[in-house]
Protein backbone atom coordinates (compact mmCIF):
# COMPACT_ATOMS: atom_id res chain seq x y z
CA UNK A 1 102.70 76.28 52.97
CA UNK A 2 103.91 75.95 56.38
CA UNK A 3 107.75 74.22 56.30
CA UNK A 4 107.64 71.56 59.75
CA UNK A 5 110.54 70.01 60.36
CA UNK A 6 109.76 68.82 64.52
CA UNK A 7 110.25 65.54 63.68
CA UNK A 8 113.99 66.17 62.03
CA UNK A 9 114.81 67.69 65.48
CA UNK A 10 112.57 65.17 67.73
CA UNK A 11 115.99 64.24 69.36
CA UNK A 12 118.97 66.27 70.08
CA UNK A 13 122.39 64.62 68.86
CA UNK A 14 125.72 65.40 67.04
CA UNK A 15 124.90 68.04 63.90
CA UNK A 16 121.45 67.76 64.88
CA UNK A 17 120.96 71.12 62.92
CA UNK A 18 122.99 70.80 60.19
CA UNK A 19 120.61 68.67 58.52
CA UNK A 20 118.61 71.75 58.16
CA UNK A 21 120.69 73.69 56.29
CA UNK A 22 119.87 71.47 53.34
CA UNK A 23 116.85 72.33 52.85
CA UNK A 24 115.45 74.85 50.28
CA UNK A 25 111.41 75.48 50.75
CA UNK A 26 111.17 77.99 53.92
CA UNK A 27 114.89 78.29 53.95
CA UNK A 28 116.91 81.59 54.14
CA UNK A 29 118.87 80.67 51.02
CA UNK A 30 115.65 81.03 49.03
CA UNK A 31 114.75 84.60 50.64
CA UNK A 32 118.40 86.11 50.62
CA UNK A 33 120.14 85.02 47.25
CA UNK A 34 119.28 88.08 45.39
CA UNK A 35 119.92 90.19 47.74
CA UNK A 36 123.48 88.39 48.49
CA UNK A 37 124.23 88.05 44.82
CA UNK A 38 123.62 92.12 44.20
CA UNK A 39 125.77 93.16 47.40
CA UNK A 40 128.56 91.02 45.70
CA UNK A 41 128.40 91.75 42.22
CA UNK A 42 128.69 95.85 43.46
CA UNK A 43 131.33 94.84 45.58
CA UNK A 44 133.47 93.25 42.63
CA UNK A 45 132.62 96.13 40.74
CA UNK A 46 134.16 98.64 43.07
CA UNK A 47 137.16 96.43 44.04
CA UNK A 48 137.87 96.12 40.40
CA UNK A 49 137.63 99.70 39.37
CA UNK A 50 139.79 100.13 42.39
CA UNK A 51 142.63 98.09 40.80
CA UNK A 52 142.26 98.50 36.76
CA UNK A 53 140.56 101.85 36.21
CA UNK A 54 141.36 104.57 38.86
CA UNK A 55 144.86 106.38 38.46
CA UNK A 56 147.09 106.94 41.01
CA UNK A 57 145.96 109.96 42.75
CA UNK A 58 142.08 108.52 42.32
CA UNK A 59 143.33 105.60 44.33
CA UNK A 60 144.99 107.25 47.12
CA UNK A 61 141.24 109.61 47.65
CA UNK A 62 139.33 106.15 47.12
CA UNK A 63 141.85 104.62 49.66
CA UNK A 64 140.91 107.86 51.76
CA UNK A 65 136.58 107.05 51.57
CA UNK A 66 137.47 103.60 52.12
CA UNK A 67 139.26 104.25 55.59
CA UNK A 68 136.50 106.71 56.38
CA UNK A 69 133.37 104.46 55.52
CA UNK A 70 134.94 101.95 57.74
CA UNK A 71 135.71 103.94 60.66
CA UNK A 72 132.43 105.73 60.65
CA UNK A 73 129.73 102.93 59.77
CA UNK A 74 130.43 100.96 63.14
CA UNK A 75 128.26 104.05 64.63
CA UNK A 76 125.00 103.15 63.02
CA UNK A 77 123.13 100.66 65.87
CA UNK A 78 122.24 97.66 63.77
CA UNK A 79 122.20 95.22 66.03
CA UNK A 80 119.71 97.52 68.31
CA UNK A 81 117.33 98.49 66.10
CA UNK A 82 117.42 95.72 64.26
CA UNK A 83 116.86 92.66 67.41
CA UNK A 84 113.92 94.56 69.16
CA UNK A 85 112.23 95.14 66.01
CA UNK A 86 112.53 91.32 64.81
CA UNK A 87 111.30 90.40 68.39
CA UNK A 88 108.29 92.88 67.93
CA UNK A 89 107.45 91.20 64.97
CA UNK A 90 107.94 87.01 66.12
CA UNK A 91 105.76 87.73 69.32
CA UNK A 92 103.25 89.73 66.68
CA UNK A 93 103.35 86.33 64.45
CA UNK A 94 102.54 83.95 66.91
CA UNK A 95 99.52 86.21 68.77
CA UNK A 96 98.31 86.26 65.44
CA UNK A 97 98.33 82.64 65.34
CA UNK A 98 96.34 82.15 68.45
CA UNK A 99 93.52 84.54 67.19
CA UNK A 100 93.03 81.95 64.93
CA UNK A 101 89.44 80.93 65.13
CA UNK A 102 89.14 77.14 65.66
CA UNK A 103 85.39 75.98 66.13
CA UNK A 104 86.55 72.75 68.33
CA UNK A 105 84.84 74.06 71.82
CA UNK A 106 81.81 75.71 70.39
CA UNK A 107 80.67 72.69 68.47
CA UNK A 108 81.41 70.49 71.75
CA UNK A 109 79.15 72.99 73.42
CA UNK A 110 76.71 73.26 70.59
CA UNK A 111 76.70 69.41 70.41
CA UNK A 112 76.06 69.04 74.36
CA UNK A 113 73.38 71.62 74.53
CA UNK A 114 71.01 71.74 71.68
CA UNK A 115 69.12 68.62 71.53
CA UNK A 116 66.79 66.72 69.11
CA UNK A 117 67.99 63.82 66.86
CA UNK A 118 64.61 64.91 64.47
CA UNK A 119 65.48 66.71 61.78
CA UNK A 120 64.72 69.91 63.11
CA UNK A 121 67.75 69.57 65.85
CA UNK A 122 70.07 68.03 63.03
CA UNK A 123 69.01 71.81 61.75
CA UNK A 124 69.87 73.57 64.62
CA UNK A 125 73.09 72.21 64.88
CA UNK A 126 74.41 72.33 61.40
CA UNK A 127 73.06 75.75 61.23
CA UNK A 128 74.90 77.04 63.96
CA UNK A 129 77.84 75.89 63.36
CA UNK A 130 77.80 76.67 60.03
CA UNK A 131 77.35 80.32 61.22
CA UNK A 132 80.55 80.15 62.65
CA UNK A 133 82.58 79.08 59.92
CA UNK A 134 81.09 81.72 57.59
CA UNK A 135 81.83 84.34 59.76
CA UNK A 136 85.58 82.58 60.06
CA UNK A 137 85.48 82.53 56.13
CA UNK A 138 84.60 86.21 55.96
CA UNK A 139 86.96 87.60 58.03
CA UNK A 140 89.62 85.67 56.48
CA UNK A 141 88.90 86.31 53.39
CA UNK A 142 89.48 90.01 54.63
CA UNK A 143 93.10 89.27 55.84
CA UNK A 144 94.43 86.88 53.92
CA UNK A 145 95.52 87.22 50.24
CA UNK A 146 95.29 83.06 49.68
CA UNK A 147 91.88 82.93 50.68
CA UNK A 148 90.37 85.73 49.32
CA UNK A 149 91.75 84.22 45.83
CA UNK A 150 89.55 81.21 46.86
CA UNK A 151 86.65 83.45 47.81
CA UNK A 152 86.67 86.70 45.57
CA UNK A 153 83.47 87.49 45.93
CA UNK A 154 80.28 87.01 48.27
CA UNK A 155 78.98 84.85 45.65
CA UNK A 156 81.67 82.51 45.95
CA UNK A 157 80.97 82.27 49.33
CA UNK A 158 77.51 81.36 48.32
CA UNK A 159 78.15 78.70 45.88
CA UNK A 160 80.09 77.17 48.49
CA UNK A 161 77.74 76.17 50.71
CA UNK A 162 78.91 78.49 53.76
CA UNK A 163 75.60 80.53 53.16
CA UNK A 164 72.26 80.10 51.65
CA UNK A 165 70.85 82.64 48.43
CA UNK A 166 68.12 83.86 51.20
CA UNK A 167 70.72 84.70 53.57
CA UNK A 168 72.91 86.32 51.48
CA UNK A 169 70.02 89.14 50.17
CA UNK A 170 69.58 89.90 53.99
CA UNK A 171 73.48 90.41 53.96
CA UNK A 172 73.56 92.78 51.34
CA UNK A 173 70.67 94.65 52.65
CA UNK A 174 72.11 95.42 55.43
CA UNK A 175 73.23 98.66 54.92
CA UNK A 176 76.63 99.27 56.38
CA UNK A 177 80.15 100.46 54.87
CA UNK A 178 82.03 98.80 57.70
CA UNK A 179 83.38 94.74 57.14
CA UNK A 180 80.01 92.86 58.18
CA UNK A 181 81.97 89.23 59.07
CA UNK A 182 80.10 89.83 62.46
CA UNK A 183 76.70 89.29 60.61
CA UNK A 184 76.56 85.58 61.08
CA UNK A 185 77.56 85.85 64.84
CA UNK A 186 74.38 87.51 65.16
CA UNK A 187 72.24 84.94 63.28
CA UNK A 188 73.78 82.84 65.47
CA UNK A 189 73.06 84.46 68.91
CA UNK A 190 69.09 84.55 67.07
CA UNK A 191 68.94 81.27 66.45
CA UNK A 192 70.21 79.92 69.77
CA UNK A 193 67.65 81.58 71.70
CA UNK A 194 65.03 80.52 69.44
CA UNK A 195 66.12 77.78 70.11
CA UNK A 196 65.72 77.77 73.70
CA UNK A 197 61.94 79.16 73.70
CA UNK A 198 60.93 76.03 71.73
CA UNK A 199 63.05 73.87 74.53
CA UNK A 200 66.16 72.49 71.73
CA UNK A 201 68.34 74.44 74.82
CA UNK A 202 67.05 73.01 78.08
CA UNK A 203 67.69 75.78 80.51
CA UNK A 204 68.85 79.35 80.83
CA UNK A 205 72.56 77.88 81.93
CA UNK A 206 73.05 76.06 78.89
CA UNK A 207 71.78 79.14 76.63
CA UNK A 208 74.70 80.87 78.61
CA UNK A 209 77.16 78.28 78.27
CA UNK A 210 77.01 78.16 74.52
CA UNK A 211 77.05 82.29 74.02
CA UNK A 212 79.98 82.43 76.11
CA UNK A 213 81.80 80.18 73.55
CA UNK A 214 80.35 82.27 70.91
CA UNK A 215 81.29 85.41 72.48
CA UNK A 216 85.43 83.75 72.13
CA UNK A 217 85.04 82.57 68.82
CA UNK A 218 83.57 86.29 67.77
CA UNK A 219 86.73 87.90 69.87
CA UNK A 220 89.36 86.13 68.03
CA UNK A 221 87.88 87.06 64.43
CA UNK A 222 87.58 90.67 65.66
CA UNK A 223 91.56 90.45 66.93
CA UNK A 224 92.21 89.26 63.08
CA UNK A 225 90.48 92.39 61.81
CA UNK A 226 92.35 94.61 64.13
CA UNK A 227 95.70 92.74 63.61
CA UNK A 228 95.14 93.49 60.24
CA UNK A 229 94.04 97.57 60.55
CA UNK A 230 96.69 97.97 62.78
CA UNK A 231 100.40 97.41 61.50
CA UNK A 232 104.12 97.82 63.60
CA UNK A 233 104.28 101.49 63.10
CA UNK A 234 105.21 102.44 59.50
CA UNK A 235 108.46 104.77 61.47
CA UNK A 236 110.01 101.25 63.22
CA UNK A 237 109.83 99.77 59.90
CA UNK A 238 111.48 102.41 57.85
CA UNK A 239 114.20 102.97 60.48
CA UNK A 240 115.18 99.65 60.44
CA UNK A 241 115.21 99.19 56.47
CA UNK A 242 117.17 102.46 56.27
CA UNK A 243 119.60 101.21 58.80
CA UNK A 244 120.50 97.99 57.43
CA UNK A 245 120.75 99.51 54.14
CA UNK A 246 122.77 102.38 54.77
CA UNK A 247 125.32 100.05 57.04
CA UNK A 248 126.00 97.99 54.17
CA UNK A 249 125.97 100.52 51.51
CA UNK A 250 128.80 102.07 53.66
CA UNK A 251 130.52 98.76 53.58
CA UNK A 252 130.64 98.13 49.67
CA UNK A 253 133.02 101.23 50.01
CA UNK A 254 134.94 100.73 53.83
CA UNK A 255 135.49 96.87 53.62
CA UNK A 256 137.71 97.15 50.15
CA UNK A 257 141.08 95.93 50.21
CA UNK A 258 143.50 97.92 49.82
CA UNK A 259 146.70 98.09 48.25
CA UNK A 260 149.10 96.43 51.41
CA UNK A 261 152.57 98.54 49.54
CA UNK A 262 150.83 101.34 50.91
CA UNK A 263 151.31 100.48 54.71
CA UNK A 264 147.66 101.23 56.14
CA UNK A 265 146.52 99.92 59.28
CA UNK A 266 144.74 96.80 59.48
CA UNK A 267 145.22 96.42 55.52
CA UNK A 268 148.34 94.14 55.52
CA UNK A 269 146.35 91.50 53.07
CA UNK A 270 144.96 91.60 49.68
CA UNK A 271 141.78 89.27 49.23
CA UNK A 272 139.63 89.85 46.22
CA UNK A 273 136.28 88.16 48.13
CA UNK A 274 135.50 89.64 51.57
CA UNK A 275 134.38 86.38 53.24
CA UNK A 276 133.70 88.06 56.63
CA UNK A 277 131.74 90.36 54.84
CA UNK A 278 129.65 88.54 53.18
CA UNK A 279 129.03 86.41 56.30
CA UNK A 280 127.87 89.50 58.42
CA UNK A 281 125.60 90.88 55.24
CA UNK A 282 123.98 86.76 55.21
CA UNK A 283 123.09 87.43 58.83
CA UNK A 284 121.58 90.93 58.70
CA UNK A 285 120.01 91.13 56.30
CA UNK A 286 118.65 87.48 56.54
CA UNK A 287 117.32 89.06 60.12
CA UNK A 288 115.43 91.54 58.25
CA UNK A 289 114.29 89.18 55.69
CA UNK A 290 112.83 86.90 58.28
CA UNK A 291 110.58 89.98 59.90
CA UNK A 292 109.91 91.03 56.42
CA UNK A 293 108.36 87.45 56.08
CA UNK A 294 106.44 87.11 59.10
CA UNK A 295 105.24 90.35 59.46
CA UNK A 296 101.94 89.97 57.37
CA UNK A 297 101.54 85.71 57.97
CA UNK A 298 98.08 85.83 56.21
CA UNK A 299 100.26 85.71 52.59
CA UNK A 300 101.30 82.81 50.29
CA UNK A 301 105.25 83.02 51.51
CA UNK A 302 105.79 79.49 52.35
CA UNK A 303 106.16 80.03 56.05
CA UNK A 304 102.46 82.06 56.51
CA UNK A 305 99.44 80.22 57.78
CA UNK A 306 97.94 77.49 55.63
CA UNK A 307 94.46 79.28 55.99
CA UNK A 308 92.55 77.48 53.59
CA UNK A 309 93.46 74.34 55.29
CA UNK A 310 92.10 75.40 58.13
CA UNK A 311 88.49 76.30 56.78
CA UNK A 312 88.50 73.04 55.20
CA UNK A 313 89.18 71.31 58.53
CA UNK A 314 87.35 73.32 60.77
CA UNK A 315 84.25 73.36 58.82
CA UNK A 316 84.77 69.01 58.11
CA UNK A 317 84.75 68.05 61.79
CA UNK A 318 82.31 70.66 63.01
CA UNK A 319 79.71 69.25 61.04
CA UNK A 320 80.70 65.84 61.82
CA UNK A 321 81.07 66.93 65.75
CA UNK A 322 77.02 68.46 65.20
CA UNK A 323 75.45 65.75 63.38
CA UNK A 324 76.96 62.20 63.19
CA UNK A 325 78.79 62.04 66.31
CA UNK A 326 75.40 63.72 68.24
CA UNK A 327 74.33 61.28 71.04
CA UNK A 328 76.40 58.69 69.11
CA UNK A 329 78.14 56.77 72.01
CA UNK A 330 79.53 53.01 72.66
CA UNK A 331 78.01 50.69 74.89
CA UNK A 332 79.63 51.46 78.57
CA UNK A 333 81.65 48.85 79.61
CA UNK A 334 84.37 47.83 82.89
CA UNK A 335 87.60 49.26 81.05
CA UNK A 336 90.80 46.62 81.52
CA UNK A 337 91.86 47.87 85.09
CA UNK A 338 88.29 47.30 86.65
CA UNK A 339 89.43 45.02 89.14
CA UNK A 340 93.10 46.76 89.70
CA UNK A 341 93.92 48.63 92.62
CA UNK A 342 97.01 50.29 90.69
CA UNK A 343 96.63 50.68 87.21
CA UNK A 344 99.24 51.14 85.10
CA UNK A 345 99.34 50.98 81.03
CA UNK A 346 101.75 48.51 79.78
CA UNK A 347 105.16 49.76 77.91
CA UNK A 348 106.71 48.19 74.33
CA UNK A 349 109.73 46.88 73.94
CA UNK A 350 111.25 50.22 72.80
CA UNK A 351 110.22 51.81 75.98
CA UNK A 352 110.82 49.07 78.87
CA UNK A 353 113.66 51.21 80.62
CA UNK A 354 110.99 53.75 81.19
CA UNK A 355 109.66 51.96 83.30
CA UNK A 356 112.40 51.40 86.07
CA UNK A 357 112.82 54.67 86.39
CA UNK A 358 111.53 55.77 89.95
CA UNK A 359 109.13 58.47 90.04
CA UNK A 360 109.25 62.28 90.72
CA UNK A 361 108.91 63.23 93.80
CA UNK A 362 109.68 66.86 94.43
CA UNK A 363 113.16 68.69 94.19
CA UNK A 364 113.77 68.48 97.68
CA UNK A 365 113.32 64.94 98.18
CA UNK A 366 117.01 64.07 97.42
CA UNK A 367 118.18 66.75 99.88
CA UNK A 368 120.27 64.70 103.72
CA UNK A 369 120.75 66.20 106.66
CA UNK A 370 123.16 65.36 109.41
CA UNK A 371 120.92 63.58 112.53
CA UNK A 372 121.71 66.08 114.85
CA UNK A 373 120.34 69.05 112.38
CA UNK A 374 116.80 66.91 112.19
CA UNK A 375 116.45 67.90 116.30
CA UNK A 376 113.52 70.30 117.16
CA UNK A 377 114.88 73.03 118.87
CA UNK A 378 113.21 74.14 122.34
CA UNK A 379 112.22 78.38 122.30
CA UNK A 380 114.09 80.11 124.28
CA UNK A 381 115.78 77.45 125.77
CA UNK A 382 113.27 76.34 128.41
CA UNK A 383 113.32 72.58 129.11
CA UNK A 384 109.99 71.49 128.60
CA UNK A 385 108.11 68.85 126.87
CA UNK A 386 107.51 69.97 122.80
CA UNK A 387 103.43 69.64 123.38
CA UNK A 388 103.47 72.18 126.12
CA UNK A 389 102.48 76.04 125.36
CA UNK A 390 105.71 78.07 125.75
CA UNK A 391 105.17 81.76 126.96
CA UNK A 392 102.07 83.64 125.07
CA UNK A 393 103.25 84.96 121.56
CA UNK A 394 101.55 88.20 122.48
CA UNK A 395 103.78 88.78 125.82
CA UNK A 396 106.94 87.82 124.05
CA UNK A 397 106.83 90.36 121.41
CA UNK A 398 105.46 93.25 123.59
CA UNK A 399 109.01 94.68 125.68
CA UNK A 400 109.45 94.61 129.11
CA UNK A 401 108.57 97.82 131.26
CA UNK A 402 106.32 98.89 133.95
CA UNK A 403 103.02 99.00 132.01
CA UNK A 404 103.62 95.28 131.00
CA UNK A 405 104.37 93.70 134.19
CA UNK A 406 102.36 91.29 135.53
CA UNK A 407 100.31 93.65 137.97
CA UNK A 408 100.59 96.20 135.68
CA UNK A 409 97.55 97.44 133.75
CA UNK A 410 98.60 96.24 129.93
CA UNK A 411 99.31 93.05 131.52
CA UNK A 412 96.10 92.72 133.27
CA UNK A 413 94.52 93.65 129.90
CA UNK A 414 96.37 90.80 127.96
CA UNK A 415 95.44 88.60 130.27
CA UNK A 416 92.02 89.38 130.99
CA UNK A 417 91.48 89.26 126.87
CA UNK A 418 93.28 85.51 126.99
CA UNK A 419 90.73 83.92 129.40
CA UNK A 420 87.68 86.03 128.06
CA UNK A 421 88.52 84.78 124.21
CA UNK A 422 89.01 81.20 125.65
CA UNK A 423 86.09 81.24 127.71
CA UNK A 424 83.69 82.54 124.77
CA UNK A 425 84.84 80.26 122.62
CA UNK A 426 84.03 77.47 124.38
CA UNK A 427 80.58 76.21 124.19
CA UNK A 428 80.40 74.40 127.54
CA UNK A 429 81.74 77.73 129.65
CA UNK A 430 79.61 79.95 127.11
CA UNK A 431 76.30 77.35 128.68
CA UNK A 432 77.31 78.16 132.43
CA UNK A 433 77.60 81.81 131.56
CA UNK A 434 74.45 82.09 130.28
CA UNK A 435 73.04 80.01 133.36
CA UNK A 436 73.82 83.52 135.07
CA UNK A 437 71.43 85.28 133.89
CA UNK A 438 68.98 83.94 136.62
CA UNK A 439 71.36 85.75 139.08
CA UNK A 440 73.75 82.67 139.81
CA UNK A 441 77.02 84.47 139.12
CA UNK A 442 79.18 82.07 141.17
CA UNK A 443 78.22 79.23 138.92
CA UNK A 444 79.82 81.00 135.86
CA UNK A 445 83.17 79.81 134.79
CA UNK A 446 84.09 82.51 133.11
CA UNK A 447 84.28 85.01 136.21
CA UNK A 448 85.99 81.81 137.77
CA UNK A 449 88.42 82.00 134.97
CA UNK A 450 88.74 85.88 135.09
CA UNK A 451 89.09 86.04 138.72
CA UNK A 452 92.28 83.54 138.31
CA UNK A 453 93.37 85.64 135.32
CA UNK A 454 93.91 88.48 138.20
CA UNK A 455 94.97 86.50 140.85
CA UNK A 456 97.30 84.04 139.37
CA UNK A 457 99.89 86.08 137.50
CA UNK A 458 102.85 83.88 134.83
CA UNK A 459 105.88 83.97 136.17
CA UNK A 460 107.37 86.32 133.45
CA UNK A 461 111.25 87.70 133.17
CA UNK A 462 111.74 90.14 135.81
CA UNK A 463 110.80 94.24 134.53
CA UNK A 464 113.24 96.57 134.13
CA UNK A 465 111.08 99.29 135.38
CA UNK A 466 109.54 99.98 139.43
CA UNK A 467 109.26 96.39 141.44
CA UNK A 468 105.39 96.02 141.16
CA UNK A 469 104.42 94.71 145.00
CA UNK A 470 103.62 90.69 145.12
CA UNK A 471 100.13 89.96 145.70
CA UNK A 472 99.16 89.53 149.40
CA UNK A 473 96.56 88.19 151.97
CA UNK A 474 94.44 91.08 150.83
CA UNK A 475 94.16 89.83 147.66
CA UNK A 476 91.72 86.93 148.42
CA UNK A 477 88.88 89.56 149.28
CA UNK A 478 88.29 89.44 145.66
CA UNK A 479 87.03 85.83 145.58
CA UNK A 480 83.88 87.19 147.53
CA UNK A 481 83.03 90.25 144.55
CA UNK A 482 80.35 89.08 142.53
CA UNK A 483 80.28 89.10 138.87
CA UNK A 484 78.35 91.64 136.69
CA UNK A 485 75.38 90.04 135.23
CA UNK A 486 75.86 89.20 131.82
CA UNK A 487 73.56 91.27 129.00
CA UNK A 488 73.17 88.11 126.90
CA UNK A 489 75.10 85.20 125.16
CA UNK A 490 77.79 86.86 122.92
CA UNK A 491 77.89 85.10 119.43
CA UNK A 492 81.02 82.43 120.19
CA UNK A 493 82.94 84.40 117.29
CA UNK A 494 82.52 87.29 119.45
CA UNK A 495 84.29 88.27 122.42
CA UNK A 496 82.79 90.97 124.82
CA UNK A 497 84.23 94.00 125.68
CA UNK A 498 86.88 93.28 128.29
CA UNK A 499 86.72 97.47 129.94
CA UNK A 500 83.21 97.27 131.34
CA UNK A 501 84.55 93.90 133.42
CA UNK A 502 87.54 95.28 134.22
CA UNK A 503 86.44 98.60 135.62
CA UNK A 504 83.89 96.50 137.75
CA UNK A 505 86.00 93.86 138.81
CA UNK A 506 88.33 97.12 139.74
């Protein structure tokens, strides 16, 4: 049922469309020429009572509606109403589409996790997947109107072959007024983990594994049945109907011709077929038409799903993925490129310039720059090698003031926290820290490196705020202070409080 014409269209060329327009099965010619043929034959009707029947004063008040239709049916939104509801109903089409359920990754699963080439696994196997398809069956034939001609009844279902007499008395026994196509998913989810307690599924995982894949095919058949329950509100569908209707009904009567003697506006030519007219009533309404047509896809229109072509493929190569092809593989052997550092597959005739064509690199591999915009750039403009540490990021972004200066307190802070960090980080200073512990503070190399923090200030920008005095003679006593014994070794990803120190070494 389903028109494909990709392969007309494979390449794009001169009237690469217009070949299309040929074509009658799926086309808009077959879907619109009753309606087009009615709007026309009214039209002539009117335009010929307008010139053979009416009298004179009937023409001049029909010449009067006519210029009033026309003025007044611009003002009904068409072209609003009408795009957003088509759009509603393409992106409904093609989600329906993808709730299609296709068995291909539950009988890979199915295939890779129940094992036993007895005839008890070939059981398994078929039996599960045949599950699936009946509960695909099922809900189709709940949806779709080509299917459920196939399958009228449950017995049909039964004679063919999707489920067995036994299994269908449970199914009617079970006493529910609600659509039961959710029954076999359950004999499924049964079976597999009866599976597994007599070992067919090998461990918990693979039990998993295969419900999971069960649990998507059951989601898309349950997406069908809501798809189906729950339509584009009956309002946006009526709204739309009435106001493509009403706009053309209101141009039978304001696109007339009229007589030109009579000097109205815009009505200096007499044509007895309104091209124009015509034209905008073939796209319109053929934009209705084509929601009207994909609105419901589960029909026998020639552009709706080809449903019964899908249960006769799905359930073909799931019972040929479950049985035959189970633990059926060809003898490993070196494939062609074995010995090949680059392999490449070879190209035909047809396709030789392919292969001269350099690869893709990335979008900004074509992009030059002049040589002197390739030069790093120093920060700040300090001439120093590119490996060496400019000023800390930390004292860069902080401003310059009186609590940041180098013997102020914030900057004693900053650095104090730089050589603590770098001292804890490293194992061999975290060792000789530890080694203080026994009461040998001078061997630690992290006072070592704290005391320098204090005494060795960076040469920073000069403070806008009070000159801070420059370290003395007096500032040496502090060598002699010893260092608070440490309370253990700090994890290397932690950094001990710096205010204890500080307050000591204060």
């Amino acid at each position: 049922m389903t028109v494909t014409y990709t392969a007309r269209v494979a390449n794009a060329r001169f009237g690469g469309f217009s070949q299309l327009l040929l074509l009658w099965r799926g086309s808009i010619y077959k879907l619109l020429w009753r309606e087009l043929l009615c709007f026309l034959g009214l039209y002539m009707v009117l335009s010929a009572a307008y010139r053979f029947v009416l009298t004179e004063e009937q023409k001049r008040y029909f010449e009067k509606l006519v210029i009033y239709c026309d003025q007044y049916a611009s003002l009904i939104p068409i072209s609003f109403v009408l795009g957003f509801y088509v759009n509603l109903v393409i992106h409904r089409w093609w989600n329906q589409y993808l709730c299609m359920p296709l068995p291909d990754a539950l009988m890979c699963v199915v295939s890779g996790t129940v094992h036993g080439r007895d005839e008890r696994g070939r059981l398994y196997r078929r039996t599960l997947m045949r599950y699936a398809g009946l509960s695909a069956v099922l809900i189709l034939r709940s949806v779709s109107t080509a299917v459920f001609k196939r399958f009228p009844t449950i017995d049909h279902v039964v004679e063919a072959g999707f489920m067995t007499r036994e299994e269908h008395k449970k199914f009617e026994n079970l006493n529910s007024s609600y659509n039961k196509y959710w029954v076999p998913c359950v004999w499924f989810s049964n079976l597999a983990a009866q599976a597994r307690r007599e070992g067919r599924i090998r461990d918990n995982s693979a039990l998993k594994l295969l419900l999971e894949e069960l649990t998507v095919f059951r989601g898309k058949c349950s997406m069908l049945f809501h798809y189906d329950w729950i339509s584009v509100p009956l309002v946006y569908t009526q709204v739309v109907t009435i106001a493509v209707y009403s706009y053309f009904l209101a141009c039978l009567i304001g696109r007339q011709f009229l007589d030109p003697a009579q000097g109205y506006k815009d009505h200096n030519l007499d044509l007895f077929v309104p091209v124009f007219t015509l034209l905008q009533f073939f796209f319109y309404a053929g934009w209705l038409k084509v929601a009207e047509q994909l609105i419901n896809p589960f029909g026998e229109d020639d552009d709706d799903f080809e449903t019964n072509f899908l249960i006769d493929r799905n359930f073909q190569v799931s019972m040929l993925a479950v049985d035959e092809m189970y633990d059926d593989l060809a003898m490993l052997e070196k494939d062609l490129y074995w010995d090949t550092s680059e392999a490449r597959a070879p190209y035909t005739a047809a396709t030789a310039f392919q292969r001269q064509q350099p690869s893709f690199q990335g979008s900004t591999f074509d992009i030059t720059l002049a040589k002197e915009d390739m030069q790093f750039q120093r920060p700040d403009g300090v001439d120093m090698p590119l490996g060496e540490a400019p000023i800390d990021f930390l004292q860069r972004l902080l401003p310059v003031g009186p609590g940041v200066a180098p013997g102020g307190l914030l900057g004693r802070r900053l650095s104090l926290l730089r050589r603590k960090n770098s001292c804890v980080s490293e194992a061999s200073v975290a060792a000789s820290c530890t080694s203080a512990l026994d009461g040998a503070a001078s061997e630690c190399g992290c006072g070592d490196l704290i005391l320098d923090s204090i005494l060795r200030e960076p040469d920073l920008e000069p403070s806008t705020g009070p000159e801070m005095p420059a370290p003395g003679p007096a500032a040496e006593t502090f060598t002699t202070v010893p260092m608070p014994v440490p309370r253990g070794p700090a994890p290397p990803w932690l950094p001990s409080p710096i205010g204890e120190e500080e307050e000591s070494l204060a």
